[in-house]
C-alpha atoms as a PDB file:
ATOM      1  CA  UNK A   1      94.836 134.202  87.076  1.00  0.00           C
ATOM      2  CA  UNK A   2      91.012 134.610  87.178  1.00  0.00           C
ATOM      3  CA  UNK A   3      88.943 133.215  84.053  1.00  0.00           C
ATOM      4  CA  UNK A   4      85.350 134.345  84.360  1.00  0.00           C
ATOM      5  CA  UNK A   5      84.516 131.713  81.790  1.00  0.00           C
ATOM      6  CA  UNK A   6      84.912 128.826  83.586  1.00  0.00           C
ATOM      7  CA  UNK A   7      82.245 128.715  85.029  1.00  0.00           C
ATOM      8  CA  UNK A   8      79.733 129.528  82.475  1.00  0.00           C
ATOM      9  CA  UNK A   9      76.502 127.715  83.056  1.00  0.00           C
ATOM     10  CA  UNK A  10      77.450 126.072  86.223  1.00  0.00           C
ATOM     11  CA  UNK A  11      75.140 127.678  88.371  1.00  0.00           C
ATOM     12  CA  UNK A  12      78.074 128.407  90.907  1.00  0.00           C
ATOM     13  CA  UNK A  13      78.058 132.328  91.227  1.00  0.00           C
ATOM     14  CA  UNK A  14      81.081 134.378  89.530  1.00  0.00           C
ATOM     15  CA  UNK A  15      84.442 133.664  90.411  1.00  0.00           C
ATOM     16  CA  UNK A  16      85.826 135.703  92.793  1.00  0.00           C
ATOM     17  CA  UNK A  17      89.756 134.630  93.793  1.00  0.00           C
ATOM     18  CA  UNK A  18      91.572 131.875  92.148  1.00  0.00           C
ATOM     19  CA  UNK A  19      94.334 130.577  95.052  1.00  0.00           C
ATOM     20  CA  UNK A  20      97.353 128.825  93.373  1.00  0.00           C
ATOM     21  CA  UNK A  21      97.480 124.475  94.584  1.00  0.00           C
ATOM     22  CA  UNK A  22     100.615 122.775  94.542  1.00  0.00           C
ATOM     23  CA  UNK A  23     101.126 119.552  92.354  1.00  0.00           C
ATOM     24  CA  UNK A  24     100.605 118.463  88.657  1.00  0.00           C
ATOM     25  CA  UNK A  25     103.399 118.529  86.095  1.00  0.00           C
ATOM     26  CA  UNK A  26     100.479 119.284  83.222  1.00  0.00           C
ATOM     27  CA  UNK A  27      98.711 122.419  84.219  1.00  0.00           C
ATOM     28  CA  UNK A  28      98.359 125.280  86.537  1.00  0.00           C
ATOM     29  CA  UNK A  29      95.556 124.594  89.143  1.00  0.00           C
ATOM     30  CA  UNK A  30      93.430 126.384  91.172  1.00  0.00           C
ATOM     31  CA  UNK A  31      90.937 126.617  93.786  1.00  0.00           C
ATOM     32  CA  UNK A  32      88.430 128.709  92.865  1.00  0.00           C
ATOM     33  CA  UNK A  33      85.851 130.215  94.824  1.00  0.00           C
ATOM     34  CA  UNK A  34      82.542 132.247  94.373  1.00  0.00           C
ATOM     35  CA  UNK A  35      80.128 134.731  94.861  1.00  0.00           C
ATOM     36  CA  UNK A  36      78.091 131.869  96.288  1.00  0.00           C
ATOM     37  CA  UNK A  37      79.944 130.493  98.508  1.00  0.00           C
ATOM     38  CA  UNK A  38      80.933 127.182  96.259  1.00  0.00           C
ATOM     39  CA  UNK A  39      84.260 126.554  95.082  1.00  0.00           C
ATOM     40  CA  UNK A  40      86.056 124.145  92.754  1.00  0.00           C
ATOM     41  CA  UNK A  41      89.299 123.007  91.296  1.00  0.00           C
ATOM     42  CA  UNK A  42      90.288 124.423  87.891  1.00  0.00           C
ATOM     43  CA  UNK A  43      93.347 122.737  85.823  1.00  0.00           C
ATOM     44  CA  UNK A  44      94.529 125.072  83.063  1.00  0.00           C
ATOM     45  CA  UNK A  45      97.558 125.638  80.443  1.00  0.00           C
ATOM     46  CA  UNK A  46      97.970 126.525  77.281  1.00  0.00           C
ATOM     47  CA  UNK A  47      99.198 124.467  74.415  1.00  0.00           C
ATOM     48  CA  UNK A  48      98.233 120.620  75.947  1.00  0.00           C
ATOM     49  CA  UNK A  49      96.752 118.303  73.293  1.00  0.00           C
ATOM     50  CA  UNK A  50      93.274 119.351  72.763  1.00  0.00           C
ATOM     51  CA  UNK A  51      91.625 116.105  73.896  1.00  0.00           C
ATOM     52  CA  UNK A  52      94.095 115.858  77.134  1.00  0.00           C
ATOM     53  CA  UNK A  53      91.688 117.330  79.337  1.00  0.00           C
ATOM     54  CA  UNK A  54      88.167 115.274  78.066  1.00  0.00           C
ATOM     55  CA  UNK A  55      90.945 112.045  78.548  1.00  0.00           C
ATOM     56  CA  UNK A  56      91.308 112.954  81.717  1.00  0.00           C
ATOM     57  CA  UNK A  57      87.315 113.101  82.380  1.00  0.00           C
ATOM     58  CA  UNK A  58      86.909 109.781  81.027  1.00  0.00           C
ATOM     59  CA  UNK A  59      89.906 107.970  83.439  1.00  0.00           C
ATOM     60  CA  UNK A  60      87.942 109.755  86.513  1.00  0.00           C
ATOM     61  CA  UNK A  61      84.657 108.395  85.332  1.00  0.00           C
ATOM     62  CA  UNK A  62      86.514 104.908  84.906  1.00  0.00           C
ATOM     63  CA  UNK A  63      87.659 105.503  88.449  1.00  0.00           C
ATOM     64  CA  UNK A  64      84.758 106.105  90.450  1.00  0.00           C
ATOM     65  CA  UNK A  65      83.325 102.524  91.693  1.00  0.00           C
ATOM     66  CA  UNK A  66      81.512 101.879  94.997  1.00  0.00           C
ATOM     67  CA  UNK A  67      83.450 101.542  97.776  1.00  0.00           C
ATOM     68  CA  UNK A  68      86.449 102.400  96.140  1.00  0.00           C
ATOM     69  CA  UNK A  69      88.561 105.860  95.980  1.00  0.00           C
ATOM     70  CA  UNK A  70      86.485 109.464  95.965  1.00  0.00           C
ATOM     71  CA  UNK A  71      86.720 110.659  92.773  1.00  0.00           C
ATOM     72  CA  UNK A  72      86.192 114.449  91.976  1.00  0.00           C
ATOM     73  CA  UNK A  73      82.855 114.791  89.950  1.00  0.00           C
ATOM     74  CA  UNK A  74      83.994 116.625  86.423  1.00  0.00           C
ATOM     75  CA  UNK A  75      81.861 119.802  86.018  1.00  0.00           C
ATOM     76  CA  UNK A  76      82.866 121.212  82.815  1.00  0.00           C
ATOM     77  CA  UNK A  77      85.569 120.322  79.868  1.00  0.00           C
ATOM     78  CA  UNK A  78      87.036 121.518  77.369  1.00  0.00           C
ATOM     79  CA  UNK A  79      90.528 121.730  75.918  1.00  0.00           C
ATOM     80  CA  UNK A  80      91.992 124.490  77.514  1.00  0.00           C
ATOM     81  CA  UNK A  81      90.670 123.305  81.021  1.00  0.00           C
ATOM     82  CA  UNK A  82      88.852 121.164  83.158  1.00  0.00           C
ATOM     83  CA  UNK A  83      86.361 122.266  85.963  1.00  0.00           C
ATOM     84  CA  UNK A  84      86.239 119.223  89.363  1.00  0.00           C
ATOM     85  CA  UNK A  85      84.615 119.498  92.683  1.00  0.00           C
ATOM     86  CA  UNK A  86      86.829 120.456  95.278  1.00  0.00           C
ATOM     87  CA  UNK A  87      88.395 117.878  97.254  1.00  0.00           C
ATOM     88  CA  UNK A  88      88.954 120.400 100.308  1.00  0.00           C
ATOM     89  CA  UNK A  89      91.882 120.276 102.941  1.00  0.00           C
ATOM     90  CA  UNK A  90      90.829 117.849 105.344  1.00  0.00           C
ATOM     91  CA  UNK A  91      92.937 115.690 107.755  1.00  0.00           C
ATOM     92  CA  UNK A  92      93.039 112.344 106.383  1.00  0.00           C
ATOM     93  CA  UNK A  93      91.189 109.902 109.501  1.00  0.00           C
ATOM     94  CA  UNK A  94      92.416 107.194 111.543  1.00  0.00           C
ATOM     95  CA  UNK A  95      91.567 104.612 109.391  1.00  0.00           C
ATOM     96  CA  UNK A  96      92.509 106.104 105.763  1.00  0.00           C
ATOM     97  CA  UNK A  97      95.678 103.877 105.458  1.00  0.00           C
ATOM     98  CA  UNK A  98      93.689 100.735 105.491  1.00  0.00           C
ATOM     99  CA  UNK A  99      90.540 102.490 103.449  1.00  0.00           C
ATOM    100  CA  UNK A 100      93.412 103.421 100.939  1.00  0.00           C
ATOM    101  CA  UNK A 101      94.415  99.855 100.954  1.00  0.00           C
ATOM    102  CA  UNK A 102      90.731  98.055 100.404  1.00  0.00           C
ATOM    103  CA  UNK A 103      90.256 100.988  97.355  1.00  0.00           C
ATOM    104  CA  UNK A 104      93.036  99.860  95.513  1.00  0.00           C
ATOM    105  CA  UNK A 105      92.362  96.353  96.096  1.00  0.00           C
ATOM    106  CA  UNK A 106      88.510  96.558  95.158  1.00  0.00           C
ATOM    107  CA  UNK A 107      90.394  98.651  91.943  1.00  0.00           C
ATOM    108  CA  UNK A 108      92.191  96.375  90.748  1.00  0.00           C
ATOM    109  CA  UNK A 109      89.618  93.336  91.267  1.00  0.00           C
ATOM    110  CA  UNK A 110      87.859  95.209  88.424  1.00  0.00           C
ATOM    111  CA  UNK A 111      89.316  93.264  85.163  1.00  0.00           C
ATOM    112  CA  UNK A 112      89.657  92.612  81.084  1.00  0.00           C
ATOM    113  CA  UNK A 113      90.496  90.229  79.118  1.00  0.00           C
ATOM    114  CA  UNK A 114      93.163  92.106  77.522  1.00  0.00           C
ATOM    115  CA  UNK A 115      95.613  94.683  78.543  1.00  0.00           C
ATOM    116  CA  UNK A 116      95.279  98.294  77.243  1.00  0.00           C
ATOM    117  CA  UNK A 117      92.451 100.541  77.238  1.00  0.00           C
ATOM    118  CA  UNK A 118      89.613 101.382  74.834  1.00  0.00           C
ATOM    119  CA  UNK A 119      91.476 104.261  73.721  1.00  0.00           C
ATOM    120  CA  UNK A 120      95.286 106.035  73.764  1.00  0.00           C
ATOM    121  CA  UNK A 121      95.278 108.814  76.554  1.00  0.00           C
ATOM    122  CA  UNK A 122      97.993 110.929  78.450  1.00  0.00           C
ATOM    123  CA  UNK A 123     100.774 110.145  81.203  1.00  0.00           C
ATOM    124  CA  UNK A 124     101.656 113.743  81.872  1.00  0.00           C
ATOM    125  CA  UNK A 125     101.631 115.149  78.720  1.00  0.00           C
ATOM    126  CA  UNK A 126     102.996 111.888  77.360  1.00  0.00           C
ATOM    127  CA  UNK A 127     100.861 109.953  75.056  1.00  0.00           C
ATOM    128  CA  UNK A 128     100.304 106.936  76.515  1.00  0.00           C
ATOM    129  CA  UNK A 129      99.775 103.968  74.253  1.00  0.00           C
ATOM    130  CA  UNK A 130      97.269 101.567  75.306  1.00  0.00           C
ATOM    131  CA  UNK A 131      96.062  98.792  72.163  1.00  0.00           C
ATOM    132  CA  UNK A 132      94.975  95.848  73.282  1.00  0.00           C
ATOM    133  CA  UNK A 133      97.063  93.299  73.489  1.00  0.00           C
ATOM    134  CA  UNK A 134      96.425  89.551  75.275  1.00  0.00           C
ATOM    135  CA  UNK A 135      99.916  89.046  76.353  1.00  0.00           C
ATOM    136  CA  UNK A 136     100.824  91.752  79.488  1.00  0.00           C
ATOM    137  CA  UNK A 137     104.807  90.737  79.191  1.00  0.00           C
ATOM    138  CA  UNK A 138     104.867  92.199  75.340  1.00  0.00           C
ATOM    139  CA  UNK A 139     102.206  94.876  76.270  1.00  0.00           C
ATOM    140  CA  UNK A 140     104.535  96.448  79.225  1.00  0.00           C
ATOM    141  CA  UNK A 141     107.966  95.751  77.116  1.00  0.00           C
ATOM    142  CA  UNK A 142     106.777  97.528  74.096  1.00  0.00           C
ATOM    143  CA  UNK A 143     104.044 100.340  75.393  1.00  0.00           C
ATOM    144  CA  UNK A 144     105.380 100.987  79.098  1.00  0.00           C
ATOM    145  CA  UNK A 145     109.326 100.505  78.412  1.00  0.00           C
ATOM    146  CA  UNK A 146     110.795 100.421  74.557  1.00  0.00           C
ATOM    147  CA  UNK A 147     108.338 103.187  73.674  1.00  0.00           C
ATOM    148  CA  UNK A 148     110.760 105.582  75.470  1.00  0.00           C
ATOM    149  CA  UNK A 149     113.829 104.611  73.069  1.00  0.00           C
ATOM    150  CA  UNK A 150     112.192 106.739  70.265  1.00  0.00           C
ATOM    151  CA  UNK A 151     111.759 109.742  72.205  1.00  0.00           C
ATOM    152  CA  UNK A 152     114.510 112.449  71.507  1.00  0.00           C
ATOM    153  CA  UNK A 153     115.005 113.459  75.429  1.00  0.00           C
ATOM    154  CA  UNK A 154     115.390 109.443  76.254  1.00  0.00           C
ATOM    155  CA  UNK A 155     117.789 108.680  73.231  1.00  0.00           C
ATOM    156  CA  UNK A 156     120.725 111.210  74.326  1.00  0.00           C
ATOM    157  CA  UNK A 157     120.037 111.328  77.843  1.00  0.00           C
ATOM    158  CA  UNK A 158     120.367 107.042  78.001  1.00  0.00           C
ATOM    159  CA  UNK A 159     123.544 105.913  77.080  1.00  0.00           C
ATOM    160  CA  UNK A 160     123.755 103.056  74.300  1.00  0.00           C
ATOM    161  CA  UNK A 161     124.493 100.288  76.391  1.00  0.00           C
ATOM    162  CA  UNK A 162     121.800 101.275  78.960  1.00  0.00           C
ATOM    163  CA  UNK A 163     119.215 101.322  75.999  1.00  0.00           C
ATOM    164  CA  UNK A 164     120.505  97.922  74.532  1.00  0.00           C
ATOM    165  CA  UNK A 165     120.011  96.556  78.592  1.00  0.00           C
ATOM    166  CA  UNK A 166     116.643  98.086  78.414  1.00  0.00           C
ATOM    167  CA  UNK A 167     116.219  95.961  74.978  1.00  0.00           C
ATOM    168  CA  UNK A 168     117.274  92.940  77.329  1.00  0.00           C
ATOM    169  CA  UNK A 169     115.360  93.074  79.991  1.00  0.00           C
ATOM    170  CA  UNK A 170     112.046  93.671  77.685  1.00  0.00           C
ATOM    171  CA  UNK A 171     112.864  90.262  76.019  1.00  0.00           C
ATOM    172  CA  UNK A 172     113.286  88.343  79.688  1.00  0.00           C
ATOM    173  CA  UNK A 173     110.164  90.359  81.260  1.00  0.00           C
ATOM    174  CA  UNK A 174     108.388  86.984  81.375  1.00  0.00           C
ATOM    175  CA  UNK A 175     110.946  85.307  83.555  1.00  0.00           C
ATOM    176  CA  UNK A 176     111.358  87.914  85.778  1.00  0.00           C
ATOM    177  CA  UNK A 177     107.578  89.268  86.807  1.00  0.00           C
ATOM    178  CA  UNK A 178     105.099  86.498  87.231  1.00  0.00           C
ATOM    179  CA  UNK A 179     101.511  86.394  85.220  1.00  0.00           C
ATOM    180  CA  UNK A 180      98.900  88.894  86.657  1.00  0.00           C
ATOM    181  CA  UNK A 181      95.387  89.851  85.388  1.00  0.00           C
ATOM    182  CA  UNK A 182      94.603  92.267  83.074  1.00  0.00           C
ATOM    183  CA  UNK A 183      93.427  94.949  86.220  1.00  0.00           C
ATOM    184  CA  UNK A 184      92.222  98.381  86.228  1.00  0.00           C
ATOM    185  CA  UNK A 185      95.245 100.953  86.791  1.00  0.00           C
ATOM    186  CA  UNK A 186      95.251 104.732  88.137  1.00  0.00           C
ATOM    187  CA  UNK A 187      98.251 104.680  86.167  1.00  0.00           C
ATOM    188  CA  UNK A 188     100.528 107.549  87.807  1.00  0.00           C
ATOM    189  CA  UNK A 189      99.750 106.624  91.640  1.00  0.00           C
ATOM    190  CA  UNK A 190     102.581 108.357  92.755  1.00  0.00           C
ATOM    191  CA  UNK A 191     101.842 110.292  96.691  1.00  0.00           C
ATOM    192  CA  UNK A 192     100.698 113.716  95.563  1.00  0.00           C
ATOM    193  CA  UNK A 193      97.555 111.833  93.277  1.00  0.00           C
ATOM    194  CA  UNK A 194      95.905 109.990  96.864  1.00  0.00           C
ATOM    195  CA  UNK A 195      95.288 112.351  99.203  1.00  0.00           C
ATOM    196  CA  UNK A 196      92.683 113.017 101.714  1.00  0.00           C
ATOM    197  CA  UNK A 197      88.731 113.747 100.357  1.00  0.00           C
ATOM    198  CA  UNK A 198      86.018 116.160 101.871  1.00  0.00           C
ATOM    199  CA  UNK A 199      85.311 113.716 104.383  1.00  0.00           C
ATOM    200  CA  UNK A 200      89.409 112.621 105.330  1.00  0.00           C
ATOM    201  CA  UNK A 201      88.662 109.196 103.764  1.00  0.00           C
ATOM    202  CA  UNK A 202      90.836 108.666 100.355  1.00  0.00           C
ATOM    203  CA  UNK A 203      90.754 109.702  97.139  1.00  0.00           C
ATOM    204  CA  UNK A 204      92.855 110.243  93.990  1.00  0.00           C
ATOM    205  CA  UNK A 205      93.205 112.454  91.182  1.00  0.00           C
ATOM    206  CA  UNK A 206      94.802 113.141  87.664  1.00  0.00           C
ATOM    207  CA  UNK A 207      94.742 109.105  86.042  1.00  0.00           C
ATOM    208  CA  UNK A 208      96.421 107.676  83.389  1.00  0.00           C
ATOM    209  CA  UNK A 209      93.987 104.910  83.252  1.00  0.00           C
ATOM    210  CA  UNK A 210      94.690 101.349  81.470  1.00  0.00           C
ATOM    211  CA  UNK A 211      94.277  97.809  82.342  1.00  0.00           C
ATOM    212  CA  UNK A 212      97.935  96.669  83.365  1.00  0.00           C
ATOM    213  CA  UNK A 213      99.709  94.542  85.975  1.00  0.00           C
ATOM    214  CA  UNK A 214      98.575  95.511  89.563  1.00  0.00           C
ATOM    215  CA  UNK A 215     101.749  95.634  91.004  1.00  0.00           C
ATOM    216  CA  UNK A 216     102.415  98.547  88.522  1.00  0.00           C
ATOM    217  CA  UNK A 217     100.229 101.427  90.376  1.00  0.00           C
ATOM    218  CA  UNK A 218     101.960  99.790  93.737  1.00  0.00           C
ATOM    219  CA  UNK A 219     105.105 100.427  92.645  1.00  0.00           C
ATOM    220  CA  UNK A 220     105.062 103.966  91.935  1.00  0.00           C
ATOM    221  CA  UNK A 221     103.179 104.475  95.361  1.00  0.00           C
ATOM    222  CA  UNK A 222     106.187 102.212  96.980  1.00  0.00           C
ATOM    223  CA  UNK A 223     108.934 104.250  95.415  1.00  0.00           C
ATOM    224  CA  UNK A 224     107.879 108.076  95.854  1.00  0.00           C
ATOM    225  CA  UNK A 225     106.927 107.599  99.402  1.00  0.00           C
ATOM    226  CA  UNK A 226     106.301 105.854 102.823  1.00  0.00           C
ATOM    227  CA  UNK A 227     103.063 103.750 103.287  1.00  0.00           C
ATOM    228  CA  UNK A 228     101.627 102.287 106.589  1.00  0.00           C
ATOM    229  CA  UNK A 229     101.557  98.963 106.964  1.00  0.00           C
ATOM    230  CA  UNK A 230      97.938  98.790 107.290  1.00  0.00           C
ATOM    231  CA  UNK A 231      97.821  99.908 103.597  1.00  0.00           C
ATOM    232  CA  UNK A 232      99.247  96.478 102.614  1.00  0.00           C
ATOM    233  CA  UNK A 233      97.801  94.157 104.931  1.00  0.00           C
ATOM    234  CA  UNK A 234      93.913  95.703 104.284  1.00  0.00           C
ATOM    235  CA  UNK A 235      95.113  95.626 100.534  1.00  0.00           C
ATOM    236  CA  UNK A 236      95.781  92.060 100.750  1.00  0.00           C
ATOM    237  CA  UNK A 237      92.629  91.031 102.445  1.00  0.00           C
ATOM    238  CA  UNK A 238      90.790  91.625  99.522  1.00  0.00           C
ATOM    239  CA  UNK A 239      93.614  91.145  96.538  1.00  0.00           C
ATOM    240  CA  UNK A 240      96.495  88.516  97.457  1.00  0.00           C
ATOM    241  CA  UNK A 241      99.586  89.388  95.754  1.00  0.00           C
ATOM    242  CA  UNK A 242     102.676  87.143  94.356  1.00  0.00           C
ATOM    243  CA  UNK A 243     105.652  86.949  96.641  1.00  0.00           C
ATOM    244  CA  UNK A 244     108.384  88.559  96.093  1.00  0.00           C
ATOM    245  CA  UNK A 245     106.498  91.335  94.246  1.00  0.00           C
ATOM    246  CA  UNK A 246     108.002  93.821  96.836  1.00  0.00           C
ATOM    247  CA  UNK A 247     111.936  92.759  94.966  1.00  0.00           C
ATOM    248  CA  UNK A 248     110.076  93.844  91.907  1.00  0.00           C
ATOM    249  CA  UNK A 249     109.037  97.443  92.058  1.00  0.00           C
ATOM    250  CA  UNK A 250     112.379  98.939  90.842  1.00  0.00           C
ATOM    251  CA  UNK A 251     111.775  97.249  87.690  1.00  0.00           C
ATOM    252  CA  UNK A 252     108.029  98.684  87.595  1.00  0.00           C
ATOM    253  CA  UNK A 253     109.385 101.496  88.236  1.00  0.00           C
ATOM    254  CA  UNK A 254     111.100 102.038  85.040  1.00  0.00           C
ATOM    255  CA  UNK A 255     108.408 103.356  83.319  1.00  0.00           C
ATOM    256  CA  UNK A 256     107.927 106.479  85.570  1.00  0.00           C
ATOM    257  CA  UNK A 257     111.429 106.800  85.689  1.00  0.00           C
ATOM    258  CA  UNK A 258     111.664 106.849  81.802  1.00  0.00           C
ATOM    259  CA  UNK A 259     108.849 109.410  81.418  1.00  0.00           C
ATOM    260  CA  UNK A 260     110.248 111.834  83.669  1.00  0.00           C
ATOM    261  CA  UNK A 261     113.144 111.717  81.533  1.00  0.00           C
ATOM    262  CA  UNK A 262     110.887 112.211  78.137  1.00  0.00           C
ATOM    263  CA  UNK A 263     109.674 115.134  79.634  1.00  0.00           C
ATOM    264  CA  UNK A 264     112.874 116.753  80.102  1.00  0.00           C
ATOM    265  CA  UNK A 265     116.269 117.489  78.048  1.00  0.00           C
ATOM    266  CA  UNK A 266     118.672 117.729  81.270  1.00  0.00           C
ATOM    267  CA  UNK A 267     117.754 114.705  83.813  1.00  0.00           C
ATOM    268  CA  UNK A 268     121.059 113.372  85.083  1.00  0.00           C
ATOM    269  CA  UNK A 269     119.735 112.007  88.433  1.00  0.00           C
ATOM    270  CA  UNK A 270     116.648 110.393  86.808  1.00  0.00           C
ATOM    271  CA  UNK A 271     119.235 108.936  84.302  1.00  0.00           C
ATOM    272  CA  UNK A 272     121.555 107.348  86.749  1.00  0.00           C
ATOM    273  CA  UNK A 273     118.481 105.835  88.275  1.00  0.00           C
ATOM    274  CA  UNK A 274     117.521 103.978  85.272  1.00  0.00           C
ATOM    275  CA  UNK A 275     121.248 102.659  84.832  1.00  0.00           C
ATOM    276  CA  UNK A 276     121.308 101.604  88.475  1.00  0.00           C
ATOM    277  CA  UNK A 277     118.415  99.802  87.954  1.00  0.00           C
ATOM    278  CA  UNK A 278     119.136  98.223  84.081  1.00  0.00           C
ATOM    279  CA  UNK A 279     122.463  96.785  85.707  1.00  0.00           C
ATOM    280  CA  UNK A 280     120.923  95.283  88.716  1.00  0.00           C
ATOM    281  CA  UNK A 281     118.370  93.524  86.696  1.00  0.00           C
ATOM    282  CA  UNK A 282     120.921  92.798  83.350  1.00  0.00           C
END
């Protein structure tokens, strides 16, 4: 697929091959390169929400802080796609375990007062809620965990008793995850949204910003892969976290896991997941 218009008034040359990347569960994407010499990364698909991609603009922009993550500059928006500078291929260096570690640290020093965001924007194609609320136990239980028991694919994939444990453990949240600030979330930090940047140092792509509990983006990097060591002890130089929070990322995890089942009518494994983890914590 090759869109001449998207680039229009970039001052980038025409577009000349558009090379399919991996990732996303949103849109197609594509690096695109040009009669110049330039290229960039294009995310495209038809029928999104028309404000998904200018949502996703604004949790980049929210992103980008000194000495944090690199954050793909946004070049162009609209709602059928979304123009970035391209992060490249390169090998991530020596030290980008414990660079990753510091980002997400300095990250999630930056703070509110209240949990949520100033507006509603997209996990996925999800709507994310995010009203601000001063208590985080209610605002995870009710936007991050009950939300899911009024969508259709959730409420006959989930058996009843699962969704009345899922009722439970929202009510005994506060007794089971300890108080934590108000801190500034990537949202979906799953493996394939921190990779390598132009210069091997790390970066991170496609937010679903909000101001949650930290241990909520480290969760979803814990579960969907392997992280060095050096990750957690440079991420704990700079922000200390609760013991025990390591016992508590299944739980955390519920959200993602819930989502992935909204998305789809035929998730058995993701289902069984969620159960495993409802009757461990019941």
């Amino acid at each position: 697929m090759l869109t001449p218009a998207w680039l229009d008034g970039l001052c980038l040359g025409d577009p000349i091959s558009a090379d399919p990347l991996e990732g996303g569960y949103a849109s197609k994407t594509y690096r695109v390169r040009t009669t110049l010499g330039k290229s960039v990364v294009v995310k495209t698909q038809d029928n999104l929400p028309p404000d998904l991609y200018a949502l996703e603009a604004d949790g980049l922009d929210a992103l980008r802080m000194p000495g944090g993550f690199v954050v793909p500059e946004v070049l162009r928006v609209t709602p059928g796609f979304i123009v970035l500078t391209d992060l490249g291929t390169a090998a991530p260096t020596a030290m980008y375990w414990a660079d990753a570690g510091r980002a997400l640290a300095l990250q999630h020093e930056q703070t509110a007062d209240k949990f949520g965001y100033h507006q509603d924007n997209y996990l996925g194609t999800l709507a994310q809620r995010n009203p601000w609320m001063t208590d985080g136990h209610a605002f995870f239980a009710e936007h991050r965990l009950l939300r899911f028991l009024e969508d259709p694919n959730c409420h006959h994939q989930v058996p009843l008793e699962d969704r009345r444990r899922l009722e439970r453990l929202a009510n005994r949240l506060a007794d089971l995850i300890p108080p934590q600030p108000p801190s500034l979330l990537h949202g979906d930090l799953w493996h394939a949204n921190m990779l390598p940047g132009p210069d091997g140092t790390p970066a991170i792509i496609d937010p679903a910003v909000h101001y949650g509990w930290p241990e909520s983006d480290l969760a979803t990097l814990l579960i969907y892969g392997k992280l060095s060591d050096d990750f957690f002890a440079a991420y704990e130089e700079v922000h200390p976290l609760d013991p025990g929070w390591r016992s508590r990322t299944p739980l955390l995890h519920l959200r993602e896991l819930l989502s992935i089942t909204a998305n789809s009518p035929d998730r058995p494994e993701t289902v069984a997941e969620i159960h495993d983890i409802l009757q461990r914590f019941d």
